[in-house]
N, C-alpha and C. Protein backbone atom coordinates (compact mmCIF):
# COMPACT_ATOMS: atom_id res chain seq x y z
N UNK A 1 21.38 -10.07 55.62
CA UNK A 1 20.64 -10.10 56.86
C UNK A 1 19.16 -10.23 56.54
N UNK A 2 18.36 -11.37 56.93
CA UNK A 2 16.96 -11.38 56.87
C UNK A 2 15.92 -10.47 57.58
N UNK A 3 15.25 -10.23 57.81
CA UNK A 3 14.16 -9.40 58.07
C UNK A 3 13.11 -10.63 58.94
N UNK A 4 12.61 -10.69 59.61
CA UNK A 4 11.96 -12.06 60.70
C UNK A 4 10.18 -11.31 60.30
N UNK A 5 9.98 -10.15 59.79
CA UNK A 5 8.59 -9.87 59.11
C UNK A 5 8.45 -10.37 57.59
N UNK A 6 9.13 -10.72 57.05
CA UNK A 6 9.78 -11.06 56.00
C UNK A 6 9.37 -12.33 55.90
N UNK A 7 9.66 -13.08 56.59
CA UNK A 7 9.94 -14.67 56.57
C UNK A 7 8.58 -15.45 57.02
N UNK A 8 8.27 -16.50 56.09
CA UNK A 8 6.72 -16.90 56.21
C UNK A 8 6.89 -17.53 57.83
N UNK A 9 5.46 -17.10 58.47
CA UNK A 9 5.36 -17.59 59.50
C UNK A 9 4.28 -19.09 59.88
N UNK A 10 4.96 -20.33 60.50
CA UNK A 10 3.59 -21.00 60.60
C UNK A 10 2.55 -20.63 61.33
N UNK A 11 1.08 -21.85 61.15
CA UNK A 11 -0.32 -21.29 61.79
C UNK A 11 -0.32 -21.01 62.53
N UNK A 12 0.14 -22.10 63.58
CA UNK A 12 0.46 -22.31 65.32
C UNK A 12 1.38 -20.88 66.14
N UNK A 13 2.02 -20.32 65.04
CA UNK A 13 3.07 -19.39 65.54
C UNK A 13 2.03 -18.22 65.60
N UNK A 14 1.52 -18.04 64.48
CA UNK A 14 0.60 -16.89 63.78
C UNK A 14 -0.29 -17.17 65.32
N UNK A 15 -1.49 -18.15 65.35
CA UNK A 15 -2.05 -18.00 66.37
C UNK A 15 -1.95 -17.93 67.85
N UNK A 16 -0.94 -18.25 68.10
CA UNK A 16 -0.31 -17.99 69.86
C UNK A 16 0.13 -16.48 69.73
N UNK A 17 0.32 -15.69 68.65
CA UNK A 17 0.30 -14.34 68.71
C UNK A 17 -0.58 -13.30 68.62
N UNK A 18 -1.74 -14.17 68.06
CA UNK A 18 -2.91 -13.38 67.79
C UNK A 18 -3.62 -13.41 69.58
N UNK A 19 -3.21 -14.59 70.19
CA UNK A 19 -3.99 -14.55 71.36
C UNK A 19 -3.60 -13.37 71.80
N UNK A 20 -5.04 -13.10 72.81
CA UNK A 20 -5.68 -11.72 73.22
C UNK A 20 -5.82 -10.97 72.35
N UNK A 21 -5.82 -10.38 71.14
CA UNK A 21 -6.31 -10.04 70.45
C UNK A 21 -8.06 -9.70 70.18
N UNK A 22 -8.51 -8.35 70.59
CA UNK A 22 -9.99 -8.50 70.66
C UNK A 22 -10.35 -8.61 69.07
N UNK A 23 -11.90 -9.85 69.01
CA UNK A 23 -12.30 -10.86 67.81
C UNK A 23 -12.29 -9.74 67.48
N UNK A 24 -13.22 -8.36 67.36
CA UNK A 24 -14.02 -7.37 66.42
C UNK A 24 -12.72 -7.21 65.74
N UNK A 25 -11.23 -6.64 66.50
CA UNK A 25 -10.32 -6.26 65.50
C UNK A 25 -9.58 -7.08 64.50
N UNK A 26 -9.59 -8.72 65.00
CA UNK A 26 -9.10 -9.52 63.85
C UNK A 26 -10.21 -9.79 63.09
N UNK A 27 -11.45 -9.64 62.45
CA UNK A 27 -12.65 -9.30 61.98
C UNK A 27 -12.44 -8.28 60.75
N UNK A 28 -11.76 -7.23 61.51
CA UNK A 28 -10.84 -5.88 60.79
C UNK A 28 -10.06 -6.33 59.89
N UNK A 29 -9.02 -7.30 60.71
CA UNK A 29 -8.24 -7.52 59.85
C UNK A 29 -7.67 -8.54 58.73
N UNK A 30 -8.89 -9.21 58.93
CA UNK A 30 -9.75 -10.34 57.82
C UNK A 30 -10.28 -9.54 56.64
N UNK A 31 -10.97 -8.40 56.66
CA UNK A 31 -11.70 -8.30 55.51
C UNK A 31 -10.53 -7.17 54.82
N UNK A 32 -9.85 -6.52 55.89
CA UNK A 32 -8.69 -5.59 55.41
C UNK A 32 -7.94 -6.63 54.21
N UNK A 33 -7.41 -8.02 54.75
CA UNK A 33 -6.74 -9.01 53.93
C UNK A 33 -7.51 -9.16 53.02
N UNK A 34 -8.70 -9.51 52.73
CA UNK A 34 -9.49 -9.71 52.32
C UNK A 34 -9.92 -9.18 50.52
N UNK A 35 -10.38 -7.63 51.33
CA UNK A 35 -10.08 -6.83 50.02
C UNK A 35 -8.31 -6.41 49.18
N UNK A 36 -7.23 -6.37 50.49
CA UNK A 36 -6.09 -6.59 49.62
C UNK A 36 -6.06 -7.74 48.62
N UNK A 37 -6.17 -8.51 49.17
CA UNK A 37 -6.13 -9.78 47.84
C UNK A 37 -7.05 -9.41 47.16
N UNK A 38 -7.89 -9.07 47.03
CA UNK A 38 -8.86 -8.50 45.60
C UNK A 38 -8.51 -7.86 45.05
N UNK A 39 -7.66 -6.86 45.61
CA UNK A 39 -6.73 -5.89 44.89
C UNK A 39 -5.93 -6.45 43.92
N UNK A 40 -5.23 -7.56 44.78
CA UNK A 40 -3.89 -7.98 44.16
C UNK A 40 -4.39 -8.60 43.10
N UNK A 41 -5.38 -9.65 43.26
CA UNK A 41 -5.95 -10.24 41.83
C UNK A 41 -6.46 -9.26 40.94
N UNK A 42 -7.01 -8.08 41.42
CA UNK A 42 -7.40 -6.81 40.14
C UNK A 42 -6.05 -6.64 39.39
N UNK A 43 -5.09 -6.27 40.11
CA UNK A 43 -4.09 -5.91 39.65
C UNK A 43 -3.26 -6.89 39.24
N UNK A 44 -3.03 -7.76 39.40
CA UNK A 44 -2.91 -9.24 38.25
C UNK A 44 -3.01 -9.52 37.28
N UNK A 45 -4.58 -9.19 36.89
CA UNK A 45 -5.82 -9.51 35.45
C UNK A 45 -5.43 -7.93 34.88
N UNK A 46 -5.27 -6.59 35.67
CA UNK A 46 -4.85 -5.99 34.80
C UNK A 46 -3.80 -6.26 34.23
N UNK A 47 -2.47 -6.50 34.66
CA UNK A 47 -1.14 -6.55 33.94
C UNK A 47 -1.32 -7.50 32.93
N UNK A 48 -2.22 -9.05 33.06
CA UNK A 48 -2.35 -9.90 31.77
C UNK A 48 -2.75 -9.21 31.34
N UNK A 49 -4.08 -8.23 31.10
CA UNK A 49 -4.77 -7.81 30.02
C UNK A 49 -3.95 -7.02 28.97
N UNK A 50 -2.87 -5.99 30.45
CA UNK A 50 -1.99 -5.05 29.49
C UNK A 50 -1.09 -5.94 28.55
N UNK A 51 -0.30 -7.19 28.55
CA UNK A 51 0.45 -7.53 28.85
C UNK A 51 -0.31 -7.94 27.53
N UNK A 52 -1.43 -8.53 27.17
CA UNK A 52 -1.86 -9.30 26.39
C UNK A 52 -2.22 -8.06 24.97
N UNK A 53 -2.80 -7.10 25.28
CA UNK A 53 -2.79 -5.69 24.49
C UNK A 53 -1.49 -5.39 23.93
N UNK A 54 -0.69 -5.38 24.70
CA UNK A 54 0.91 -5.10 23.95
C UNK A 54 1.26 -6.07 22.84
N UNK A 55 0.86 -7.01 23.17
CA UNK A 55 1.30 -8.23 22.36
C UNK A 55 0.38 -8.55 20.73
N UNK A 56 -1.13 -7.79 21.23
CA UNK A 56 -1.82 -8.05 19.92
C UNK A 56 -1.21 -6.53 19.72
N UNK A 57 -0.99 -5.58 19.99
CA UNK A 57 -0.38 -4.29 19.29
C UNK A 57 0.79 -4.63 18.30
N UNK A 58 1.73 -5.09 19.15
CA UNK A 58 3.01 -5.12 18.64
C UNK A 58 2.97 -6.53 17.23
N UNK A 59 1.59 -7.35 17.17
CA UNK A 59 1.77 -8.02 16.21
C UNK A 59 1.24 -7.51 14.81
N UNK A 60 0.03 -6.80 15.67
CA UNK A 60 -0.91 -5.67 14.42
C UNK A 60 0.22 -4.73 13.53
N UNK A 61 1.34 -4.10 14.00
CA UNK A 61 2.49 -3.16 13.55
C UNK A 61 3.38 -4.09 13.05
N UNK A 62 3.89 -5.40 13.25
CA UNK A 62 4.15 -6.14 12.54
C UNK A 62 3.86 -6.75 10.99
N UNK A 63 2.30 -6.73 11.03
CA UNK A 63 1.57 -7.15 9.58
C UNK A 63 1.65 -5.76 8.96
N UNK A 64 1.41 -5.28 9.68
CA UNK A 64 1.16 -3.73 8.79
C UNK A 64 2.29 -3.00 8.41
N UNK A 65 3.69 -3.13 9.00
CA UNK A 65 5.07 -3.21 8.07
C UNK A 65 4.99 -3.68 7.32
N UNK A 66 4.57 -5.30 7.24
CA UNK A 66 4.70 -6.45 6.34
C UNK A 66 3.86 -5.88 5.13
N UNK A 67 2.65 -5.79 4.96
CA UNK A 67 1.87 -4.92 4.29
C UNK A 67 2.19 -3.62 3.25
N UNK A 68 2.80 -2.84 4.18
CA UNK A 68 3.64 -1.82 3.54
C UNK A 68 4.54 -1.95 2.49
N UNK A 69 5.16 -3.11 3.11
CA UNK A 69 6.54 -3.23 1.96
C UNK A 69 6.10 -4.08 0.67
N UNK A 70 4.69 -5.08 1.07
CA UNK A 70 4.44 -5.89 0.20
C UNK A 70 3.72 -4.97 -0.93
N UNK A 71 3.01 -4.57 -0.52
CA UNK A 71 2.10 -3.64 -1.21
C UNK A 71 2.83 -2.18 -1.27
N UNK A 72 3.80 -2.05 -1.43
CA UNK A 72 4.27 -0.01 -1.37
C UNK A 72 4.48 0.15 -2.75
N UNK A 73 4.59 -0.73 -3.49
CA UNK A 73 4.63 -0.32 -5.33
C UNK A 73 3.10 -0.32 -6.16
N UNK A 74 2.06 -0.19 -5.60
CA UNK A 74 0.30 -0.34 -5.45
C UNK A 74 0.41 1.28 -6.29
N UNK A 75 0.45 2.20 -5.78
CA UNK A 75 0.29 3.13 -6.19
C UNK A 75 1.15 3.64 -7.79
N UNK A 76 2.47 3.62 -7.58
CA UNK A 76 3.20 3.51 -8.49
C UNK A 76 2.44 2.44 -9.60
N UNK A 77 2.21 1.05 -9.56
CA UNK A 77 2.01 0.08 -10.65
C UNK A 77 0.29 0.53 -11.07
N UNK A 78 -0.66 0.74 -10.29
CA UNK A 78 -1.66 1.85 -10.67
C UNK A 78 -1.36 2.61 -12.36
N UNK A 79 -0.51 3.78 -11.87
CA UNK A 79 -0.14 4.75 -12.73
C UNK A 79 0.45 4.24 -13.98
N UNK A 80 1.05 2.52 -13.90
CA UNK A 80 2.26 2.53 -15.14
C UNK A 80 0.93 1.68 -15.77
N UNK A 81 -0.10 1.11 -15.38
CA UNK A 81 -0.51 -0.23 -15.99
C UNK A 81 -1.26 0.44 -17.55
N UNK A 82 -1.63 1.80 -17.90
CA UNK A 82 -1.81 2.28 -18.84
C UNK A 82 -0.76 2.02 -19.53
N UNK A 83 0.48 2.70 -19.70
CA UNK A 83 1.26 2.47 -20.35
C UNK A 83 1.76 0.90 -20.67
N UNK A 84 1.43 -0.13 -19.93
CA UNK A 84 1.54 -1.36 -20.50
C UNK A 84 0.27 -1.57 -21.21
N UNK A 85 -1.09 -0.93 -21.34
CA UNK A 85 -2.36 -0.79 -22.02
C UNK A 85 -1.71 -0.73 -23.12
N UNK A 86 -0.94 1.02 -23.38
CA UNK A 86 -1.18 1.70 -25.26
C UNK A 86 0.11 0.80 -25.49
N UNK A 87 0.97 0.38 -25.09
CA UNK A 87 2.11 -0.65 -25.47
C UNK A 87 1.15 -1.61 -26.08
N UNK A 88 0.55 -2.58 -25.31
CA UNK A 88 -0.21 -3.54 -25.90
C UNK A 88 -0.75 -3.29 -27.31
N UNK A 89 -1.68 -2.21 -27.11
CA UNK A 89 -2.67 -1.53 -28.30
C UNK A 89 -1.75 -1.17 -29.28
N UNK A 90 -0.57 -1.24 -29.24
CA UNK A 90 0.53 -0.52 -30.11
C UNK A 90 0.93 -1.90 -30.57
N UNK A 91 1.27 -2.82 -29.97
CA UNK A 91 1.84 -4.10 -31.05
C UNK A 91 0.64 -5.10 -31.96
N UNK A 92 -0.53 -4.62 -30.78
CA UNK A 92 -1.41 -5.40 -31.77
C UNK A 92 -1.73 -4.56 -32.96
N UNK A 93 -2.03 -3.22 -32.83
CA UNK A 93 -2.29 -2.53 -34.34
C UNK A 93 -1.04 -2.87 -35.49
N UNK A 94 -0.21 -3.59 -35.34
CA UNK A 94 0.97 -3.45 -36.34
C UNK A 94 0.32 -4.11 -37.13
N UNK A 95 0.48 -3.84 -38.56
CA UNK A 95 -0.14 -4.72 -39.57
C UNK A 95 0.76 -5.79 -39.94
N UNK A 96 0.50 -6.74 -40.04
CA UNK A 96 0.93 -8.05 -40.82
C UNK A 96 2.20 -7.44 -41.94
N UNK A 97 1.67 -6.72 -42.63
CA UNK A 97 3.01 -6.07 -43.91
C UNK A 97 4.07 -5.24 -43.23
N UNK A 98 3.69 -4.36 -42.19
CA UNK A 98 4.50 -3.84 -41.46
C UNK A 98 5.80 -4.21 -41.03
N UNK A 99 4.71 -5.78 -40.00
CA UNK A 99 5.60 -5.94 -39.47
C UNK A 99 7.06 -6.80 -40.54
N UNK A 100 7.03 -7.37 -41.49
CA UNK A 100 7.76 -7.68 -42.62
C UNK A 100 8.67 -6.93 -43.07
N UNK A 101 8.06 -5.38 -42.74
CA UNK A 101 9.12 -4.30 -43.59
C UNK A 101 10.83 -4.54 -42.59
N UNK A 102 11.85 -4.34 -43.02
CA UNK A 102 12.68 -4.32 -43.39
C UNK A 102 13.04 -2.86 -42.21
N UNK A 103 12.71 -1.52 -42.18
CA UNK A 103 12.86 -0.22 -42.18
C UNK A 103 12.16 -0.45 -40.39
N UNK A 104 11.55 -1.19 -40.34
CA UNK A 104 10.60 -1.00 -38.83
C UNK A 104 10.82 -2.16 -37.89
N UNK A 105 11.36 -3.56 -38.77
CA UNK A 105 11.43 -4.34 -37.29
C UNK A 105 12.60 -4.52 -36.05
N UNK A 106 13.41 -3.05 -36.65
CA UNK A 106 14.29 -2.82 -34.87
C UNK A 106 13.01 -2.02 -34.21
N UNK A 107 12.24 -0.85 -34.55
CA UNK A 107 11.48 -0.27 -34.11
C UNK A 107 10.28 -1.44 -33.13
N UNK A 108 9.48 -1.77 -34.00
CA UNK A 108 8.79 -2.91 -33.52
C UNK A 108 8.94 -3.85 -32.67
N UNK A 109 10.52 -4.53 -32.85
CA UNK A 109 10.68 -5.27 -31.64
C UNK A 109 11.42 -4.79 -30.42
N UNK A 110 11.68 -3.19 -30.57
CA UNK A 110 12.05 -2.75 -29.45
C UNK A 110 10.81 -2.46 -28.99
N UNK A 111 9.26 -2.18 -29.44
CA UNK A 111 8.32 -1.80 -28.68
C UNK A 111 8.00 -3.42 -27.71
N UNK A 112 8.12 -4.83 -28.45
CA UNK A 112 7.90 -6.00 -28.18
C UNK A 112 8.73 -6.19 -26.72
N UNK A 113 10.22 -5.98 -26.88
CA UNK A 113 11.33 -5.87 -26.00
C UNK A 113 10.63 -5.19 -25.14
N UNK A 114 10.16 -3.90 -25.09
CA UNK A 114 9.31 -2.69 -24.18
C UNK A 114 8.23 -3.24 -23.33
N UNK A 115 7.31 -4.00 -23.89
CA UNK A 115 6.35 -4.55 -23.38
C UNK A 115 6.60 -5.70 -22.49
N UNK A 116 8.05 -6.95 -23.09
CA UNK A 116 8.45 -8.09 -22.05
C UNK A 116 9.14 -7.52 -20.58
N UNK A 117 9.89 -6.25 -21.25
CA UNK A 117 10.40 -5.90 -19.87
C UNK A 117 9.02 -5.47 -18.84
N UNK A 118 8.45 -4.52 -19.39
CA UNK A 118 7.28 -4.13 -18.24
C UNK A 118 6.42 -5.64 -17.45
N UNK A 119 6.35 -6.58 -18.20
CA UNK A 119 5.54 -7.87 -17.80
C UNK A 119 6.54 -8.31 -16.66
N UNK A 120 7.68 -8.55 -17.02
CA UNK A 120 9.05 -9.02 -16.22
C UNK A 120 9.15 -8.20 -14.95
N UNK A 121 8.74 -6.78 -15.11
CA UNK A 121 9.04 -5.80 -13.84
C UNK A 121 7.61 -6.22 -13.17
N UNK A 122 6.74 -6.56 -14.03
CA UNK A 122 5.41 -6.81 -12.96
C UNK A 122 5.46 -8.18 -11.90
N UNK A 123 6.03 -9.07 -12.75
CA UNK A 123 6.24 -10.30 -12.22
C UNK A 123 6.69 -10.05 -10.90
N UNK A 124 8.58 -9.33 -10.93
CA UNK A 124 9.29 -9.52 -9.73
C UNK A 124 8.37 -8.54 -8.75
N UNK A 125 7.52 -7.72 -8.93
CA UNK A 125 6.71 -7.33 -7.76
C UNK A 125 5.24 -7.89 -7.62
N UNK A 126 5.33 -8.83 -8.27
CA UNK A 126 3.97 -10.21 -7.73
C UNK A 126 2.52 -9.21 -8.45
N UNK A 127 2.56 -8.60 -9.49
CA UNK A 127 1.63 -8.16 -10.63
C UNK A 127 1.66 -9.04 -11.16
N UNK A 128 0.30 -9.58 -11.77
CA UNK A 128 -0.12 -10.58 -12.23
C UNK A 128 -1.28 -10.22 -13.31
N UNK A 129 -1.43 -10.57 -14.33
CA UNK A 129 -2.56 -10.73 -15.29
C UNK A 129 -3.82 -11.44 -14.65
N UNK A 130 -5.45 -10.81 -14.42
CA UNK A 130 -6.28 -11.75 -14.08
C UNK A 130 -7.01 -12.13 -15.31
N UNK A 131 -7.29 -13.72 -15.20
CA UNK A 131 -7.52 -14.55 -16.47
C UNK A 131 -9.17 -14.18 -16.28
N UNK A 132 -9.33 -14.03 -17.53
CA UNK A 132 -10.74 -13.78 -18.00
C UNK A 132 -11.23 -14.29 -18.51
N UNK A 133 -11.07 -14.60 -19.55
CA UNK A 133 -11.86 -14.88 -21.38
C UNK A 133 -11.95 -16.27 -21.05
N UNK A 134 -13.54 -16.41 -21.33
CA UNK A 134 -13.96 -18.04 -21.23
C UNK A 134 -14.21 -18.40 -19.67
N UNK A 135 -13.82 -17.30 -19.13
CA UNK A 135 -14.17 -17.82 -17.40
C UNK A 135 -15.52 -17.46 -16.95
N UNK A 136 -15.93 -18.21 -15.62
CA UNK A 136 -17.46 -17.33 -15.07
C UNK A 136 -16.80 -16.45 -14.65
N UNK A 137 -17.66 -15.35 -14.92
CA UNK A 137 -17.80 -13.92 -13.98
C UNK A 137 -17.61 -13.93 -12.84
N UNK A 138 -16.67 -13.37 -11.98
CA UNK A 138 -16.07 -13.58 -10.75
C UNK A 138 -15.85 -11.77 -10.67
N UNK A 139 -17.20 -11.44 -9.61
CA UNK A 139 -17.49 -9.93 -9.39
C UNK A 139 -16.12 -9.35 -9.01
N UNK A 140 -15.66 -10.35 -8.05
CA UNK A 140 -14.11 -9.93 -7.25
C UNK A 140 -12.97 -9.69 -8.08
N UNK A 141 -13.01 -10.01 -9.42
CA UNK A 141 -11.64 -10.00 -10.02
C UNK A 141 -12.49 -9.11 -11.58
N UNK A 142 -13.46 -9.04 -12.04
CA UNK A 142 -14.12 -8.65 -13.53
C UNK A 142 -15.12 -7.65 -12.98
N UNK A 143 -15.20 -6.55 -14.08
CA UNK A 143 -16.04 -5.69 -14.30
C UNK A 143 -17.10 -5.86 -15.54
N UNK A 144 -17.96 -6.46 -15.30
CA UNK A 144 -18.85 -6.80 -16.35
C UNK A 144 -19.38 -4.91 -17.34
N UNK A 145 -18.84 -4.95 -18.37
CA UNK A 145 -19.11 -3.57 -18.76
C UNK A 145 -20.36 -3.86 -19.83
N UNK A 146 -20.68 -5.05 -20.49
CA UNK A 146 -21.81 -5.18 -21.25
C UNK A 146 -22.20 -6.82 -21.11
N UNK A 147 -23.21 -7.09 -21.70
CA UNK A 147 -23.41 -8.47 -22.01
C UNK A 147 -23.93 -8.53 -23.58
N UNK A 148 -23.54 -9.74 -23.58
CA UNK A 148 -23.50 -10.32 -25.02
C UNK A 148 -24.29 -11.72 -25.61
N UNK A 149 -25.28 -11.46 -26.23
CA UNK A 149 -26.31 -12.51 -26.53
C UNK A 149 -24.76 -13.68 -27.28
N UNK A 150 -25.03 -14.56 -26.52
CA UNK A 150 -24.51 -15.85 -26.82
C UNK A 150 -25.32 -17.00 -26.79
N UNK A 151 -25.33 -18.14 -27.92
CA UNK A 151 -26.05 -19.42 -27.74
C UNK A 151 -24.66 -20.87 -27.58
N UNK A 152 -23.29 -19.84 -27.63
CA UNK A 152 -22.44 -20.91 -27.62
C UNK A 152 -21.36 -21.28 -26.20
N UNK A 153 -21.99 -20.22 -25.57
CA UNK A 153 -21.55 -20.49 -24.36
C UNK A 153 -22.33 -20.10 -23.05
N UNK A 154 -22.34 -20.77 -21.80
CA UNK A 154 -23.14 -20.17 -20.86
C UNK A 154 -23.10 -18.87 -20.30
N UNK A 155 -24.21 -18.36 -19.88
CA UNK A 155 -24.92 -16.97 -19.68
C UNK A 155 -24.00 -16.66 -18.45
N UNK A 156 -22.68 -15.78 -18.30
CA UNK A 156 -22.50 -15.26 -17.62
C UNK A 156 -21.16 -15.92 -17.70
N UNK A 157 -20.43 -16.29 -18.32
CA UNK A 157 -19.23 -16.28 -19.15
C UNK A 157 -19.02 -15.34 -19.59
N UNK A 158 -17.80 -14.90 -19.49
CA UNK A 158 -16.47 -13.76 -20.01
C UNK A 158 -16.41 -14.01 -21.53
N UNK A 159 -17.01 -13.45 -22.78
CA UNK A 159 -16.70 -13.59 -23.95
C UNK A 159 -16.08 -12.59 -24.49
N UNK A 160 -15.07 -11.65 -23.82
CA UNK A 160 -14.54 -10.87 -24.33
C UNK A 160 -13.84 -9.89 -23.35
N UNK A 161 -12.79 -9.58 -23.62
CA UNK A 161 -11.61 -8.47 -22.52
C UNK A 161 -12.08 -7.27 -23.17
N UNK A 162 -12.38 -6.30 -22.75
CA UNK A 162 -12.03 -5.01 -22.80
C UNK A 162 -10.73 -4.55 -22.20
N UNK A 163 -10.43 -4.62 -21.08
CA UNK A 163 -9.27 -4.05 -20.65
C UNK A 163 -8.51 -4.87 -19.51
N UNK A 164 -7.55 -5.49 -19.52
CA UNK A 164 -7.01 -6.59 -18.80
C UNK A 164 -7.18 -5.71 -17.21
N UNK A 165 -7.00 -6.90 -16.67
CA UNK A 165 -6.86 -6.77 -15.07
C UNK A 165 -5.91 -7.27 -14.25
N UNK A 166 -5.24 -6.78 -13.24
CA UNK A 166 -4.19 -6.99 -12.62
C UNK A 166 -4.62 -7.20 -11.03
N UNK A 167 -3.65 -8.22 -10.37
CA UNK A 167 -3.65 -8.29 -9.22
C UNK A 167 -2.15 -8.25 -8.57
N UNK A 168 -2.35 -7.48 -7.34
CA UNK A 168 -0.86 -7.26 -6.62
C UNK A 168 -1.19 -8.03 -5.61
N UNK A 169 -0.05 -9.55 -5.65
CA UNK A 169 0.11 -10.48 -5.07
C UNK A 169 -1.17 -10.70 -4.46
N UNK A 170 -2.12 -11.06 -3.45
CA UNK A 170 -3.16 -11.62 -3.22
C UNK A 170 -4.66 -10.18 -3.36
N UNK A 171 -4.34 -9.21 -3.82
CA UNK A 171 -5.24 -7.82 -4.04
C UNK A 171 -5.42 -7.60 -5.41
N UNK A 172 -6.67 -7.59 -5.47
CA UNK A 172 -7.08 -6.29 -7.07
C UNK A 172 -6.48 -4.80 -6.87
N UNK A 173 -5.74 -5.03 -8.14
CA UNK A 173 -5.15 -3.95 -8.29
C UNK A 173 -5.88 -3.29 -8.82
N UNK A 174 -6.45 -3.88 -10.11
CA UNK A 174 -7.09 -3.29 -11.33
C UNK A 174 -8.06 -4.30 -11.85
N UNK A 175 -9.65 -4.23 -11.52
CA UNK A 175 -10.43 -5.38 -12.11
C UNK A 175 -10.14 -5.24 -13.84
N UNK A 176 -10.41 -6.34 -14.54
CA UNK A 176 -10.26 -6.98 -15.81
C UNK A 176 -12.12 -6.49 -16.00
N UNK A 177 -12.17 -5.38 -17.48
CA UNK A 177 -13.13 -4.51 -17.49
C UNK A 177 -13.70 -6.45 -18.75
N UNK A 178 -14.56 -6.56 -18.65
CA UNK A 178 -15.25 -7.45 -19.44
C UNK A 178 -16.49 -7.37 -20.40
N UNK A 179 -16.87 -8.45 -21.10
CA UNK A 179 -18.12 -8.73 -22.13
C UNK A 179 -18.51 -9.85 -21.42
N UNK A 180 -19.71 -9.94 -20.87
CA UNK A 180 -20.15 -11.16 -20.61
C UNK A 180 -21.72 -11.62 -21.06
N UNK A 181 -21.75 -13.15 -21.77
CA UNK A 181 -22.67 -13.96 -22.09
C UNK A 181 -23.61 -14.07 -21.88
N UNK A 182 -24.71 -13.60 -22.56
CA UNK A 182 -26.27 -13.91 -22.22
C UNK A 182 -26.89 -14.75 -22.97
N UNK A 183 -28.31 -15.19 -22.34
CA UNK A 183 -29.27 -15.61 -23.29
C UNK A 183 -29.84 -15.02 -24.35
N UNK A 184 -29.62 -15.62 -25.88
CA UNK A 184 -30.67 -15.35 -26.98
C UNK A 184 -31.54 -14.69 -26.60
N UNK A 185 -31.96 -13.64 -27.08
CA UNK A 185 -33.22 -13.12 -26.89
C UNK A 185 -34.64 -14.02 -27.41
């Protein structure tokens, strides 16, 4: 069953009903309409705005899951990257005769074995080695810890690692501590 208040009315209808109607009160009921529709458009532009807020919310909690999971081994790979340090410092000290002996190279190449696996575990979580040596100084990725009078390469070239540097997938994890190139005195 329809409702006849309900149902759009034409002009001609609208105005043969308004006749007699005193002007001052349809005056009334002009600006009454008037400010309702201002309403209604307030309340319009609010619901886009909300509507538009929900949507940059719910995408912001989106990246920032994404984030989480990409980056949630940050802290953990922090703590281990020493131990891939004295590993390192441990195969390079092997001496040349050492490594020959007979008595030490299961020892030795299980430390070697020790060290590929940790590189391999860095890989599948997007740890990466940042390249240094011979590069310009790039503040974002190197820690310049000294400089070094050089005439064979340009002033502000990487001539030397102190302590490697790591990045987790597009982040410094760990700047690459450096020696970098100066002018002759």
């Amino acid at each position: 069953m329809t409702d006849d208040k309900t149902q759009p009315q034409d002009d001609a209808a609208v105005a043969e009903e308004l006749k007699g109607v005193p002007e001052d009160m349809l005056d009334k009921d002009t600006d009454t309409l008037a400010l309702l529709r201002d309403q209604l458009d307030a309340a319009r532009q609010e619901a886009l705005y909300a509507r538009a807020e929900t949507q940059n919310v719910r995408r912001r909690l989106e990246k920032d899951i994404a984030d989480t999971r990409a980056y949630a081994a940050t802290g953990f790979a922090r703590d281990i990257l020493s131990v891939a340090d004295n590993l390192a410092r441990a195969i390079e000290s092997i001496p040349g005769e050492l490594r020959e002996d007979d008595k030490l190279k299961g020892l030795i190449s299980g430390i070697e074995a020790t060290s590929r696996e940790i590189d391999k575990i860095f890989g599948q979580h997007g740890i990466v080695r940042i390249a240094a040596r011979g590069l310009p100084l790039d503040p974002n990725q190197h820690q310049a810890m000294l400089e070094v009078p050089s005439a064979e390469v340009e002033p502000g070239t990487v001539v030397q690692e102190l302590q490697t540097g790591y990045m987790i997938k597009d982040r410094l994890l760990r700047p690459a501590m450096v020696a970098v190139a100066k002018k002759p005195d």
